[in-house]
N, C-alpha and C. Protein backbone atom coordinates (compact mmCIF):
# COMPACT_ATOMS: atom_id res chain seq x y z
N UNK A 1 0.84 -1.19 0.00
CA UNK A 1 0.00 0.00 0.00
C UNK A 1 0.88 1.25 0.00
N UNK A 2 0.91 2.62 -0.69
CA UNK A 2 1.49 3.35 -1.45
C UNK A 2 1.45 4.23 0.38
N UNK A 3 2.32 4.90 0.57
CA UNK A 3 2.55 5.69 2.18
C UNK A 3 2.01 7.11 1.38
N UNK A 4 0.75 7.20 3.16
CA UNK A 4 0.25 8.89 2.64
C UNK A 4 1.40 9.43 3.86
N UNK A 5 1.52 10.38 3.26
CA UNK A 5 2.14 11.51 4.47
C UNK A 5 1.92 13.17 4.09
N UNK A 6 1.56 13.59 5.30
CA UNK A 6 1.57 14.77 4.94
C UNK A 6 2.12 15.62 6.09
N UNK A 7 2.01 17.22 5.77
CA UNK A 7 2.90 18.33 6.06
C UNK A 7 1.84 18.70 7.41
N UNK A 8 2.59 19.30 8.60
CA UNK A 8 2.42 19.93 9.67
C UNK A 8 2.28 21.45 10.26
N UNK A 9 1.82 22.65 9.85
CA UNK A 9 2.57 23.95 10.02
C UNK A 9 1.61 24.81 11.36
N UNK A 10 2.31 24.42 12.44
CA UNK A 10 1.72 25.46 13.65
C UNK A 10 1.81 27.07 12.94
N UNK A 11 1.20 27.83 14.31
CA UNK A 11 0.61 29.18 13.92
C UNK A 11 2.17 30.00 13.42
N UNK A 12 2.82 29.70 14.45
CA UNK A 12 3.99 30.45 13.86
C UNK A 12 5.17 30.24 12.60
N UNK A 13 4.90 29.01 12.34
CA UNK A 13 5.19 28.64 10.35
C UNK A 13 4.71 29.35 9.87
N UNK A 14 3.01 29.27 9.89
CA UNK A 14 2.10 29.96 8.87
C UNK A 14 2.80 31.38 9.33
N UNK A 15 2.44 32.29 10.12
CA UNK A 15 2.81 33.66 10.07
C UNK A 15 3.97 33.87 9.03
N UNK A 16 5.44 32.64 9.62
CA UNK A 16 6.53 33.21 9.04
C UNK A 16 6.17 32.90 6.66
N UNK A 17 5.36 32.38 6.97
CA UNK A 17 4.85 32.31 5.06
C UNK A 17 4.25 32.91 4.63
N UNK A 18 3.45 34.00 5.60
CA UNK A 18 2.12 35.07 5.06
C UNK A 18 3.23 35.45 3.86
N UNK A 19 2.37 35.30 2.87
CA UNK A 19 3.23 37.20 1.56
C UNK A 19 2.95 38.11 2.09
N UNK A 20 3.88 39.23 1.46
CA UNK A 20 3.44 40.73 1.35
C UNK A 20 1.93 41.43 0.81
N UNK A 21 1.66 42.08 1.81
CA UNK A 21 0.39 42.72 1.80
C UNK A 21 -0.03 42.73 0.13
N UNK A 22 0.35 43.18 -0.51
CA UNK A 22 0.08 43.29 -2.20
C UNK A 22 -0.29 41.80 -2.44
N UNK A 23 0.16 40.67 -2.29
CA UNK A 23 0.37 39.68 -2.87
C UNK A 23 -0.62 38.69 -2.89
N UNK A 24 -0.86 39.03 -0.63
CA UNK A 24 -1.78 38.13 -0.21
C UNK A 24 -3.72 39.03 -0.87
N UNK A 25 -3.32 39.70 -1.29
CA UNK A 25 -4.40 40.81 -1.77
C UNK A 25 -4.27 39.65 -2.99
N UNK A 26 -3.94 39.95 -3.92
CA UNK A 26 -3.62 39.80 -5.64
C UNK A 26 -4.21 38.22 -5.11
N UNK A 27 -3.44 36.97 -4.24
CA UNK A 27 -4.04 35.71 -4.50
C UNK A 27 -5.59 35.81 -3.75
N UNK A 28 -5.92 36.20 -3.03
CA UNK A 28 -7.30 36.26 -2.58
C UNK A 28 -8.37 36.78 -3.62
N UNK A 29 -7.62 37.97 -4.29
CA UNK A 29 -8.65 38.42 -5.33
C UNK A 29 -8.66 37.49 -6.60
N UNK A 30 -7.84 36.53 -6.72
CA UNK A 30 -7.78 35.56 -7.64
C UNK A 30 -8.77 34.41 -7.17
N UNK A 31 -8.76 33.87 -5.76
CA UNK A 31 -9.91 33.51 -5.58
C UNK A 31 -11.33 33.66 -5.96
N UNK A 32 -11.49 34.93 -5.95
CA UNK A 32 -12.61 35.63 -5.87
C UNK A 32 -13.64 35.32 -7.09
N UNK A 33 -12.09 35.85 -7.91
CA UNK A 33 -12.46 35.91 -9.58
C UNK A 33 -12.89 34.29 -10.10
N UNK A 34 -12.30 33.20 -9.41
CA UNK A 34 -12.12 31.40 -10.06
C UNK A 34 -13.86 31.46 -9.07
N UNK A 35 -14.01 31.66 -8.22
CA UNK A 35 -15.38 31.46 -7.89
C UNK A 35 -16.74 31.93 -8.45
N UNK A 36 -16.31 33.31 -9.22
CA UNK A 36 -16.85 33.73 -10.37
C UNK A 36 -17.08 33.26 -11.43
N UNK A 37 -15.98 32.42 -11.70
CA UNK A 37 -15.86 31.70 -12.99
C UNK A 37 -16.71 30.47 -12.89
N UNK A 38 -17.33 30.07 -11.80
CA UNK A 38 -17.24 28.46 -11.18
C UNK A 38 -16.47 27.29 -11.35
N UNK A 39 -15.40 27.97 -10.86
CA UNK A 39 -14.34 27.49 -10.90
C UNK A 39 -14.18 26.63 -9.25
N UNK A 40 -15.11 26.89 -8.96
CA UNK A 40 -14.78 26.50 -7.24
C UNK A 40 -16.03 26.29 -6.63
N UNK A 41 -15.71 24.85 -5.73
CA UNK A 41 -17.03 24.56 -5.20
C UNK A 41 -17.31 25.17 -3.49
N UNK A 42 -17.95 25.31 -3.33
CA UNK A 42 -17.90 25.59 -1.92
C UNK A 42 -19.63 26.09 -1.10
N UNK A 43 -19.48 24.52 -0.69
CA UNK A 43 -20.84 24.55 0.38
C UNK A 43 -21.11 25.30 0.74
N UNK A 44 -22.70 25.49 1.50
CA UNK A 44 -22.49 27.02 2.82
C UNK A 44 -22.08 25.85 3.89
N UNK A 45 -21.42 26.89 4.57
CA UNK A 45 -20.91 26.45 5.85
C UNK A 45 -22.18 25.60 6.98
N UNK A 46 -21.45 24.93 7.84
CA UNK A 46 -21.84 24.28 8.82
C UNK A 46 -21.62 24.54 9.96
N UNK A 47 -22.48 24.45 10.91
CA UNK A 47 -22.22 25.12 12.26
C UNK A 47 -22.43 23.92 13.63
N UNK A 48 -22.06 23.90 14.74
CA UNK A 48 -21.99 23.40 15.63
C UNK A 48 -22.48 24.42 16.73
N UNK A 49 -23.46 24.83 17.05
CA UNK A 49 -24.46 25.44 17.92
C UNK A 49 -24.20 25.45 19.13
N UNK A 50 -22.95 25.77 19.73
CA UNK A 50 -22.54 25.87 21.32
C UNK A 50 -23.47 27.49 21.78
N UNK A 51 -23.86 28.37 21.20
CA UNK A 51 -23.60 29.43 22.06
C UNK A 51 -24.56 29.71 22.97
N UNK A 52 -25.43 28.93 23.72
CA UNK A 52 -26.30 28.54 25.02
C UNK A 52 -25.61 27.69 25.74
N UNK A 53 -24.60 26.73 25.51
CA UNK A 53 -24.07 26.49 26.68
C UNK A 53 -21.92 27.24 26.88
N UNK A 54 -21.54 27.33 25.91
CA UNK A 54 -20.47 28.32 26.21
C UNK A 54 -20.22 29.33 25.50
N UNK A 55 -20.88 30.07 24.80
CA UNK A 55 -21.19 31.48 24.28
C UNK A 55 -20.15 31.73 23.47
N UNK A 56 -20.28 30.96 22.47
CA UNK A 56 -19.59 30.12 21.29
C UNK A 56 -19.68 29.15 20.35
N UNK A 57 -19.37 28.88 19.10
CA UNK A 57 -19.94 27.73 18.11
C UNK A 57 -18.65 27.50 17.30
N UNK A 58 -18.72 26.43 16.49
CA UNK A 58 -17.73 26.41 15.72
C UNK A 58 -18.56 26.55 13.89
N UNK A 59 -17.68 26.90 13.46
CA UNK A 59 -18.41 27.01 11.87
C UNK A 59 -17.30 26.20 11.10
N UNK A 60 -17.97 25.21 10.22
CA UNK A 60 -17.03 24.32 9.43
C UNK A 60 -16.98 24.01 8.25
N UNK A 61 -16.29 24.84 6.97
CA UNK A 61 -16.16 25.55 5.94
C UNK A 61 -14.92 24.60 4.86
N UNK A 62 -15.93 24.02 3.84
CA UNK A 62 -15.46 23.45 2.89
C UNK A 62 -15.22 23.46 1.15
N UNK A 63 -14.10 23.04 0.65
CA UNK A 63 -14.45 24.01 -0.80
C UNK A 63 -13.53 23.29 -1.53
N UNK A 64 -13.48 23.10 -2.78
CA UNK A 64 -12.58 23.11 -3.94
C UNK A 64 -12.24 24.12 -4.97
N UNK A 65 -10.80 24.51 -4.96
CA UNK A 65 -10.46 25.61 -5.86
C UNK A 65 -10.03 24.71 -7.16
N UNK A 66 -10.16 24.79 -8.08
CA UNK A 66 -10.15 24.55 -9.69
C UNK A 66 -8.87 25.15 -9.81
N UNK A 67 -8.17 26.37 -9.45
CA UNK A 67 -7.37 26.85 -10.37
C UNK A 67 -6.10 26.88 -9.70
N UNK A 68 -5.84 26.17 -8.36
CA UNK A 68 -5.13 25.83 -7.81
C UNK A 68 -4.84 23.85 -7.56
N UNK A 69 -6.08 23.65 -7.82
CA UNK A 69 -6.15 21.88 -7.93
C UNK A 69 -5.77 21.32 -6.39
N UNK A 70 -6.52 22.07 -5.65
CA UNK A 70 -6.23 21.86 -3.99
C UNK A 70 -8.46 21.69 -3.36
N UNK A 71 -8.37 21.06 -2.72
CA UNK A 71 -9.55 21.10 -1.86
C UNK A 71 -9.26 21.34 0.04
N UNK A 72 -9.78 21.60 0.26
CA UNK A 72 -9.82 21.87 2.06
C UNK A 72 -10.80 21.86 3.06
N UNK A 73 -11.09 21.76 3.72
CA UNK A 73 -12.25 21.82 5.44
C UNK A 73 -11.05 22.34 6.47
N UNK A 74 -12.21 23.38 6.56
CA UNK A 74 -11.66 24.23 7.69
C UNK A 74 -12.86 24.26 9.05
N UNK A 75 -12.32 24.41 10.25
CA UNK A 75 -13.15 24.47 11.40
C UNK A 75 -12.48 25.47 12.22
N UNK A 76 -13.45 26.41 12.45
CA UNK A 76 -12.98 27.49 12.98
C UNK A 76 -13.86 27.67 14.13
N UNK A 77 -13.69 27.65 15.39
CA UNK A 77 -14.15 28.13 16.84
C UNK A 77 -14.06 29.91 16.97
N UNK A 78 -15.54 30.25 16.85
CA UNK A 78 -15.54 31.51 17.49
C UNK A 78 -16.46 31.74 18.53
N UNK A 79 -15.31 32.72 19.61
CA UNK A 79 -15.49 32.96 20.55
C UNK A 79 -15.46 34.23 21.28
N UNK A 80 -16.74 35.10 21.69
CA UNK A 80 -16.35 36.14 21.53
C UNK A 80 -15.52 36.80 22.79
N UNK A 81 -16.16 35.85 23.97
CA UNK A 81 -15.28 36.08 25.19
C UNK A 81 -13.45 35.82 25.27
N UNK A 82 -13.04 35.25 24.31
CA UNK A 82 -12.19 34.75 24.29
C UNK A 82 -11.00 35.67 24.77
N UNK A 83 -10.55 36.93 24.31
CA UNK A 83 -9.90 37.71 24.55
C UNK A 83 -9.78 37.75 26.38
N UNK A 84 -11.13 37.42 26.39
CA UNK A 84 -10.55 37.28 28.43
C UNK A 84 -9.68 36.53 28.74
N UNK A 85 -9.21 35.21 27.94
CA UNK A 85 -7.96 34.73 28.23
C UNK A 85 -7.07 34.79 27.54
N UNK A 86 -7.11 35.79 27.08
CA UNK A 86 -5.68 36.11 26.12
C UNK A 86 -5.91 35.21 24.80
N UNK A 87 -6.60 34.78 24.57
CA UNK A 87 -6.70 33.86 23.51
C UNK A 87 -7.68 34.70 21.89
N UNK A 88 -7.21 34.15 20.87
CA UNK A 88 -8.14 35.11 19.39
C UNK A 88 -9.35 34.52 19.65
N UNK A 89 -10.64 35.47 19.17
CA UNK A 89 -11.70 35.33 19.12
C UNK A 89 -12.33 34.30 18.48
N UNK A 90 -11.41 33.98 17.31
CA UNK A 90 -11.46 33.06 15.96
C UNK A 90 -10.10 31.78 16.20
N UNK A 91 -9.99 30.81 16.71
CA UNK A 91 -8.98 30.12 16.62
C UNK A 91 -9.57 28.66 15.22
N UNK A 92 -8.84 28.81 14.41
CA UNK A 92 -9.01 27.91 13.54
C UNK A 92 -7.82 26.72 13.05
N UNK A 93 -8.36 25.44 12.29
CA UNK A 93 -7.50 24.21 11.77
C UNK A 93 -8.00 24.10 10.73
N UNK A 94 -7.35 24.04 9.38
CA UNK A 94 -7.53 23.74 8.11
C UNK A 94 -6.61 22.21 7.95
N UNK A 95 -7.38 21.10 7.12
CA UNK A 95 -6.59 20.34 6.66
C UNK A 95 -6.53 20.58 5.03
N UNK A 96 -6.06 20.03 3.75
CA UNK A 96 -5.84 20.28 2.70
C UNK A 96 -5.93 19.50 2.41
N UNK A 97 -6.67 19.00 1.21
CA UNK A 97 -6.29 17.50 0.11
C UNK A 97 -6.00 17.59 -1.32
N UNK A 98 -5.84 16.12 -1.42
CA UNK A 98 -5.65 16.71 -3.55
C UNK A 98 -6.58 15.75 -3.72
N UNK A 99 -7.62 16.86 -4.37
CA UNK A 99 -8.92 16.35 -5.05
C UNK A 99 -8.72 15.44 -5.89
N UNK A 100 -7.77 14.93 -6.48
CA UNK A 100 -7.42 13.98 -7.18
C UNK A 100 -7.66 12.42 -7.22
N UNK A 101 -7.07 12.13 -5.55
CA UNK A 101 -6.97 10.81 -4.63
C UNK A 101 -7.76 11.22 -3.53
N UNK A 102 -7.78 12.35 -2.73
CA UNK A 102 -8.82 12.13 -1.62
C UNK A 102 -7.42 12.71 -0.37
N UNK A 103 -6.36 12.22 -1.00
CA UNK A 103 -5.08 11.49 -0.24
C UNK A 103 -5.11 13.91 0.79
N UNK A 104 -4.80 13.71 2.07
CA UNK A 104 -4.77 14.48 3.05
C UNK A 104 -3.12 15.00 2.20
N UNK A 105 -2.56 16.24 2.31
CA UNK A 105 -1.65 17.40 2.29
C UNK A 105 -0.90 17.86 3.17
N UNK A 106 -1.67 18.67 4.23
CA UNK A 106 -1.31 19.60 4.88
C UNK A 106 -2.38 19.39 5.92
N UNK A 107 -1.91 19.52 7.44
CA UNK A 107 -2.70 19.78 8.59
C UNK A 107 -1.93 21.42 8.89
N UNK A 108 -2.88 22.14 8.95
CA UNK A 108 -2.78 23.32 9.54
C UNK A 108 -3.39 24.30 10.33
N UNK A 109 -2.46 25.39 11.20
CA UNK A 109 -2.67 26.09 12.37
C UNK A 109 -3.78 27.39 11.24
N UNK A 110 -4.94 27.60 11.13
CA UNK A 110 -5.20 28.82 10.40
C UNK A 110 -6.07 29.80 10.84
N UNK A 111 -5.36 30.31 12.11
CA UNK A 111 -5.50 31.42 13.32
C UNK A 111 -5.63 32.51 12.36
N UNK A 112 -3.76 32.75 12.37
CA UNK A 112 -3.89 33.59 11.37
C UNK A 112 -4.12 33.85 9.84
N UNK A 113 -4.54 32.58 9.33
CA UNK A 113 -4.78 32.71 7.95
C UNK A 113 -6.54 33.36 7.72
N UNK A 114 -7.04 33.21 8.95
CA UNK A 114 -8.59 33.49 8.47
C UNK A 114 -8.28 35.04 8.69
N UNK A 115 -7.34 35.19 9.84
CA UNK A 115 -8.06 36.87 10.09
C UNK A 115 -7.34 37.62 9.22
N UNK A 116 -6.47 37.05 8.54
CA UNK A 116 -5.59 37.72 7.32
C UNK A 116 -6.60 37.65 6.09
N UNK A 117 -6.96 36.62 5.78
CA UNK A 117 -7.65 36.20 4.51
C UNK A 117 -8.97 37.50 4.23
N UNK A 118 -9.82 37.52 6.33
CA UNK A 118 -10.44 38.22 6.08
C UNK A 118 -10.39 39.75 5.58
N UNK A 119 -9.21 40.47 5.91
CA UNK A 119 -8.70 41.60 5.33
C UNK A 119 -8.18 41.40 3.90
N UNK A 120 -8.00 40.66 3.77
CA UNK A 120 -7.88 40.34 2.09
C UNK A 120 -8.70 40.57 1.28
N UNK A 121 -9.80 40.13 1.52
CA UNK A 121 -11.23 40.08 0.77
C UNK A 121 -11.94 41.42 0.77
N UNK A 122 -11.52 41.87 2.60
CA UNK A 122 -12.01 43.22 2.77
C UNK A 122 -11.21 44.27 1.81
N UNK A 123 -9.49 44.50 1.44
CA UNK A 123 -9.26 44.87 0.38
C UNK A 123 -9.03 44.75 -0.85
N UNK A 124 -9.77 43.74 -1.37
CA UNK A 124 -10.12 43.83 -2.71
C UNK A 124 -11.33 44.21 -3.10
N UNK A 125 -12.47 43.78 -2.14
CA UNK A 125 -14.01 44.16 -2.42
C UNK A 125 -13.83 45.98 -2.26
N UNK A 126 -12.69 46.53 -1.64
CA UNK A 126 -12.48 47.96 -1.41
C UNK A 126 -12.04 48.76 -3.19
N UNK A 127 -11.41 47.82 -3.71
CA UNK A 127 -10.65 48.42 -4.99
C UNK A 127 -12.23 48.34 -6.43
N UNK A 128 -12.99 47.88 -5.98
CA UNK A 128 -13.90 48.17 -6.90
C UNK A 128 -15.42 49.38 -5.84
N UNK A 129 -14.90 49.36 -4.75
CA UNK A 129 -16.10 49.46 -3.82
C UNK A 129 -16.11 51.11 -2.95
N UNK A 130 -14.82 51.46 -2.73
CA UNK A 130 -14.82 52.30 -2.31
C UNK A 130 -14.53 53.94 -3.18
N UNK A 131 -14.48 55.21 -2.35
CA UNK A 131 -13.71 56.10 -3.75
C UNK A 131 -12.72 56.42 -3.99
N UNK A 132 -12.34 56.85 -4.59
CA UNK A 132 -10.84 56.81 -5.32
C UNK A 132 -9.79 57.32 -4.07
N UNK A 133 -10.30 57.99 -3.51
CA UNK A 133 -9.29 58.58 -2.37
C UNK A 133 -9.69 59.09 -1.20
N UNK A 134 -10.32 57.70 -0.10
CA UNK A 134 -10.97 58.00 0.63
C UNK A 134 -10.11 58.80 1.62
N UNK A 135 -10.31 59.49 2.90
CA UNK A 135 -9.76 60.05 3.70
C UNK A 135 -9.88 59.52 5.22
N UNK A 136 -11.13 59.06 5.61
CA UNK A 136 -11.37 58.76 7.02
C UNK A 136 -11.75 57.67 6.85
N UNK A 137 -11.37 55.99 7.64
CA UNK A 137 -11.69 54.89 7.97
C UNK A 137 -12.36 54.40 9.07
N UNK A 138 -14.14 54.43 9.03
CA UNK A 138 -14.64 53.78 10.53
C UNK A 138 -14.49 52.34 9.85
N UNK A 139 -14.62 51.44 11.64
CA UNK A 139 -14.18 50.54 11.53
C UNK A 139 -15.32 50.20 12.94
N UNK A 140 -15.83 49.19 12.24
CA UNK A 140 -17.40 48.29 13.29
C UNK A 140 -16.71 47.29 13.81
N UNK A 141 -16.20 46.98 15.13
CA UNK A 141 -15.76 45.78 15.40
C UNK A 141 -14.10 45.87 15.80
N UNK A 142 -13.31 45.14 16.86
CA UNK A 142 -12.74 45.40 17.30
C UNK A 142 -11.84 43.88 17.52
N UNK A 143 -12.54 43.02 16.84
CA UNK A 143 -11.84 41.67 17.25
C UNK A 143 -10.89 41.76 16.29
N UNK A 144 -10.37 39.89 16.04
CA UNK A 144 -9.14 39.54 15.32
C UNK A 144 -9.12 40.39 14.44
N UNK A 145 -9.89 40.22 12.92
CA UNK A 145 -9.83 40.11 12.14
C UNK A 145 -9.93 41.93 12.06
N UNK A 146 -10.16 43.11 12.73
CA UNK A 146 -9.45 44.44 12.48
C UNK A 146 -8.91 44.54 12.59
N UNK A 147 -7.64 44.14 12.80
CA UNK A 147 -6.09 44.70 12.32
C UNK A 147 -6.14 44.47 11.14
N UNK A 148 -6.22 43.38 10.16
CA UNK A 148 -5.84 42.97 9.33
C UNK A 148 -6.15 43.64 8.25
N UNK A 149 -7.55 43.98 8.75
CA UNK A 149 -8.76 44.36 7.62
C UNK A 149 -8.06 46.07 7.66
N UNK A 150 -7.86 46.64 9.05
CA UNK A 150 -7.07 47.89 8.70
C UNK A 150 -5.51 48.38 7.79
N UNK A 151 -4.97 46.72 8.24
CA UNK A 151 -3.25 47.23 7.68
C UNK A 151 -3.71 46.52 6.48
N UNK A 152 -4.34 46.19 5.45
CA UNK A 152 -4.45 46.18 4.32
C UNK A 152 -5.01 47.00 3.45
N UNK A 153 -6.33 47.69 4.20
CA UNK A 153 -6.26 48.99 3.43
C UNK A 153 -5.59 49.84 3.33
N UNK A 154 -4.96 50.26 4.31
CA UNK A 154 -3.98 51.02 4.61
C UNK A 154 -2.59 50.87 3.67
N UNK A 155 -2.98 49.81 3.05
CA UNK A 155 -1.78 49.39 2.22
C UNK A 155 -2.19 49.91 0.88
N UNK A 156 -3.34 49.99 0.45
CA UNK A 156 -4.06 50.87 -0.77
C UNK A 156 -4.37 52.01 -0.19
N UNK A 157 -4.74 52.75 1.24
CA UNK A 157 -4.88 54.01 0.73
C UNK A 157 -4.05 54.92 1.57
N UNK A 158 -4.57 56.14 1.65
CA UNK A 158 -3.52 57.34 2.54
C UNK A 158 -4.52 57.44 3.09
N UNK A 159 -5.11 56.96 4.42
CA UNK A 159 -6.36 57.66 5.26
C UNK A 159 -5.50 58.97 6.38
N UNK A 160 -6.51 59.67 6.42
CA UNK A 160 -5.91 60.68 7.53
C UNK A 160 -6.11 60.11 8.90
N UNK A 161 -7.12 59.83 8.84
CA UNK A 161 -7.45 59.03 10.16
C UNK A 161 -8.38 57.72 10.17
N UNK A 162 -8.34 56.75 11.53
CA UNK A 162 -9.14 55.44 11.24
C UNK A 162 -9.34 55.31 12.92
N UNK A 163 -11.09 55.39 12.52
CA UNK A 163 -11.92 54.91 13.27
C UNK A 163 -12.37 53.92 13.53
N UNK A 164 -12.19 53.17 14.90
CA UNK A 164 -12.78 52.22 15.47
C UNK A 164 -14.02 51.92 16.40
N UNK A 165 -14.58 50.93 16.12
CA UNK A 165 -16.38 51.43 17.04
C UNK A 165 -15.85 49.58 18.07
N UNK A 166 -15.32 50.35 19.30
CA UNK A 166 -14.93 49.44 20.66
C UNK A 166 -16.08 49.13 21.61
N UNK A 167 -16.62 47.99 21.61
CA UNK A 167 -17.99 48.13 22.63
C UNK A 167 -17.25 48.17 24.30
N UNK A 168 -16.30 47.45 24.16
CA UNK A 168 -15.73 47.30 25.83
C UNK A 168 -14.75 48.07 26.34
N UNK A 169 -15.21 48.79 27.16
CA UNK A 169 -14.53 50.07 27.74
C UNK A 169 -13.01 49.84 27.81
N UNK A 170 -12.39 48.40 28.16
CA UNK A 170 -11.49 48.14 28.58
C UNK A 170 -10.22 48.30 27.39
N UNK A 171 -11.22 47.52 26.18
CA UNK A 171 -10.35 47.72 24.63
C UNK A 171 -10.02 48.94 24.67
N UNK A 172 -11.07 49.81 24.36
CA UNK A 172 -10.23 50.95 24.12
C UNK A 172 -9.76 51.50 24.87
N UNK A 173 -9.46 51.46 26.23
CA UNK A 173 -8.02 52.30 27.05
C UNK A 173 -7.12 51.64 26.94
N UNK A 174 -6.82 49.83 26.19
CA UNK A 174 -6.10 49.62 26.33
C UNK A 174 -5.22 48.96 24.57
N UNK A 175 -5.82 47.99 24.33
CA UNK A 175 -5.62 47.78 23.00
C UNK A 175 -5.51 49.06 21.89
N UNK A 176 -6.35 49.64 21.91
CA UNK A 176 -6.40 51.10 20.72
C UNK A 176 -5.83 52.17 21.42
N UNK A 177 -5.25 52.05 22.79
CA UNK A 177 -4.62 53.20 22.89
C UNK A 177 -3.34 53.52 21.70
N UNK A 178 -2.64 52.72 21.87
CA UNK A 178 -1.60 52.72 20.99
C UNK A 178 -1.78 52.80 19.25
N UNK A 179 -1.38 52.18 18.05
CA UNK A 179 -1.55 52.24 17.15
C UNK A 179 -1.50 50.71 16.15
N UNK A 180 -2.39 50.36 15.38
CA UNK A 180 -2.53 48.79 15.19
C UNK A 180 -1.16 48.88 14.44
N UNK A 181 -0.70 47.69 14.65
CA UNK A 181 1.00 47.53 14.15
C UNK A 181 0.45 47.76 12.56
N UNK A 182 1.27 48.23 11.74
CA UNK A 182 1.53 48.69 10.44
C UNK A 182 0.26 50.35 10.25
N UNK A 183 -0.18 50.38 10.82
CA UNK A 183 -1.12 51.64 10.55
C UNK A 183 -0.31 53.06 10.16
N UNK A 184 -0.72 53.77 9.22
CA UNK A 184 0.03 54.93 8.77
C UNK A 184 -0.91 56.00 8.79
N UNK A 185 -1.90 55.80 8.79
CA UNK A 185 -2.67 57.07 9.27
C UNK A 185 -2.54 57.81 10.53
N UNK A 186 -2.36 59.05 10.27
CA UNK A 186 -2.01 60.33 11.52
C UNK A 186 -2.53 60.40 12.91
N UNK A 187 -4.06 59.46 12.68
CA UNK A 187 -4.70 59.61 14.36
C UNK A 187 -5.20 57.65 13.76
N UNK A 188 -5.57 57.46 15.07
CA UNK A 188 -6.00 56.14 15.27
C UNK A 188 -6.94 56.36 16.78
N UNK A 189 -8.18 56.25 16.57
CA UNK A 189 -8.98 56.46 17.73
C UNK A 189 -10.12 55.19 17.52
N UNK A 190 -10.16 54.95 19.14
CA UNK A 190 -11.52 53.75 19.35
C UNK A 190 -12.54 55.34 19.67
N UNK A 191 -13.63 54.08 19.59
CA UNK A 191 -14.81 54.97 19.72
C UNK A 191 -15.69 54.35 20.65
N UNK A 192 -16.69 54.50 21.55
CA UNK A 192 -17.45 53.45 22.15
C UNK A 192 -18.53 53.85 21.47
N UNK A 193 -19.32 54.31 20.44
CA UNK A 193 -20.82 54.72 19.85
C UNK A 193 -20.00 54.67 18.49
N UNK A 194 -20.70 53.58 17.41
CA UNK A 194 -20.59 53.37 16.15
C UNK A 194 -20.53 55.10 15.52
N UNK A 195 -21.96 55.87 15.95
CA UNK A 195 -22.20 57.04 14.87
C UNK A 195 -20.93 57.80 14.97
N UNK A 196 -20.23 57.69 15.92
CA UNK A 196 -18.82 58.48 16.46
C UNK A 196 -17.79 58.02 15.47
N UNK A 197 -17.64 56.24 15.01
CA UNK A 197 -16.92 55.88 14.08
C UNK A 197 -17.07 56.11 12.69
N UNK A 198 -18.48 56.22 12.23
CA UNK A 198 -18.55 56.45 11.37
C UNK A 198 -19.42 57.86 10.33
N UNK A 199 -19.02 59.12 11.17
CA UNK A 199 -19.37 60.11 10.92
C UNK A 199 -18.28 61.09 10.10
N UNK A 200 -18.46 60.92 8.86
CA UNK A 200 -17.57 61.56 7.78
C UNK A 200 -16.71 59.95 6.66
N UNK A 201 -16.87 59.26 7.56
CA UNK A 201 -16.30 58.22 7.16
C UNK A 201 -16.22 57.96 5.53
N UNK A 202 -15.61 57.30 4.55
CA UNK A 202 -15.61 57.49 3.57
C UNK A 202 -15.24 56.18 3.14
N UNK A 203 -15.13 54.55 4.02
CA UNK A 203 -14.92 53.60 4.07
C UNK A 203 -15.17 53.17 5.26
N UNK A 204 -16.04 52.29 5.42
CA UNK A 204 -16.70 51.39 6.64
C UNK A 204 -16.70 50.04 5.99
N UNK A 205 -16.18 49.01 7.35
CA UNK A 205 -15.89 48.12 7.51
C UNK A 205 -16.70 47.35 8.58
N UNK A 206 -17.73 46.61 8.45
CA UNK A 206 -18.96 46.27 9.79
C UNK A 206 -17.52 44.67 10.02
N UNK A 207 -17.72 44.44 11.49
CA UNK A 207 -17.03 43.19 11.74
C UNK A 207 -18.36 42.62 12.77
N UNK A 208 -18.50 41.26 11.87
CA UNK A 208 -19.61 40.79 12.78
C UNK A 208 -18.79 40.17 13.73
């Protein structure tokens, strides 16, 4: 019988393989486009219904890309308390196969691949979506996946400033005091009232 084996990559592999902001943009929006094409299959997702007994669920997300010749299932646990233990809101495991044989690839850590991916999507749906030269960034939501969704626009535009809408008092004296790593805009402010984030705004970003 022919030996399957496959590849291993904890969270901090994957980080050290992310591409450059441009790149991981350019392959996500290539996604986008092969799913357009139907080029790619992909179920709606499946859920596992925890959030009456730990105020949390997992969602479990499957697909075949055509133009890569890769298939995958991903299970991702979100949690919104999570940050109380230091832990991401979103902790996820992707395995990989080749649609070919069935035969397993890759087991992987994809923490950070979702909350990256999700700013991915968020800047490309921006390059047909937003205007040519927006100035102010509100921003709905305060978990994982806003940094990402901020340092990638930020990578297409010059904002003067970027607004965040923080429901927990604690985030913003403490997390948004400072500035999200890669941010280049001049002010960076949480907000605790959405209309505060997004008043003048010229790009909004809702994070469910």
């Amino acid at each position: 019988m022919a030996k399957v084996a496959f590849r291993y990559l904890d969270r901090a592999q994957v980080a050290t393989l992310m591409p450059p902001p441009a790149d991981l943009i350019r392959i996500v929006a290539e996604g986008l486009a092969a799913h357009g094409r139907k080029d790619v299959v992909m179920p709606p997702k499946a859920h596992i219904d925890l959030d009456e007994r730990y105020n949390g669920h997992f969602n479990v997300l499957a697909g075949w890309a055509g133009h890569i010749g890769r298939a995958g299932v991903k299970v991702t646990g979100d949690y919104v308390h999570n940050w109380r233990h230091g832990l991401p809101s979103e902790v996820a495991l992707v395995t990989i196969y080749d649609p070919r044989s069935g035969v397993p690839l890759a087991v992987m850590d994809a923490t950070h691949l979702t909350a990256w991916r999700t700013g991915a999507v968020t800047a490309a749906g921006a390059r047909h979506l937003a205007p040519a030269h927006p100035r102010i960034l509100g921003h709905i939501g305060a978990r994982g996946s806003a940094f990402p969704n901020i340092a990638l626009l930020e990578s297409q535009y010059a904002f003067d400033e970027v607004r965040i809408h923080i429901l927990a008092p604690g985030l913003r004296g403490e997390r948004h005091r400072g500035r999200p790593r890669g941010a280049r805009a001049r002010r960076v402010r949480g907000r605790g009232h959405h209309a505060h984030a997004l008043r003048r705004a010229r790009r909004v970003r809702i994070e469910r």
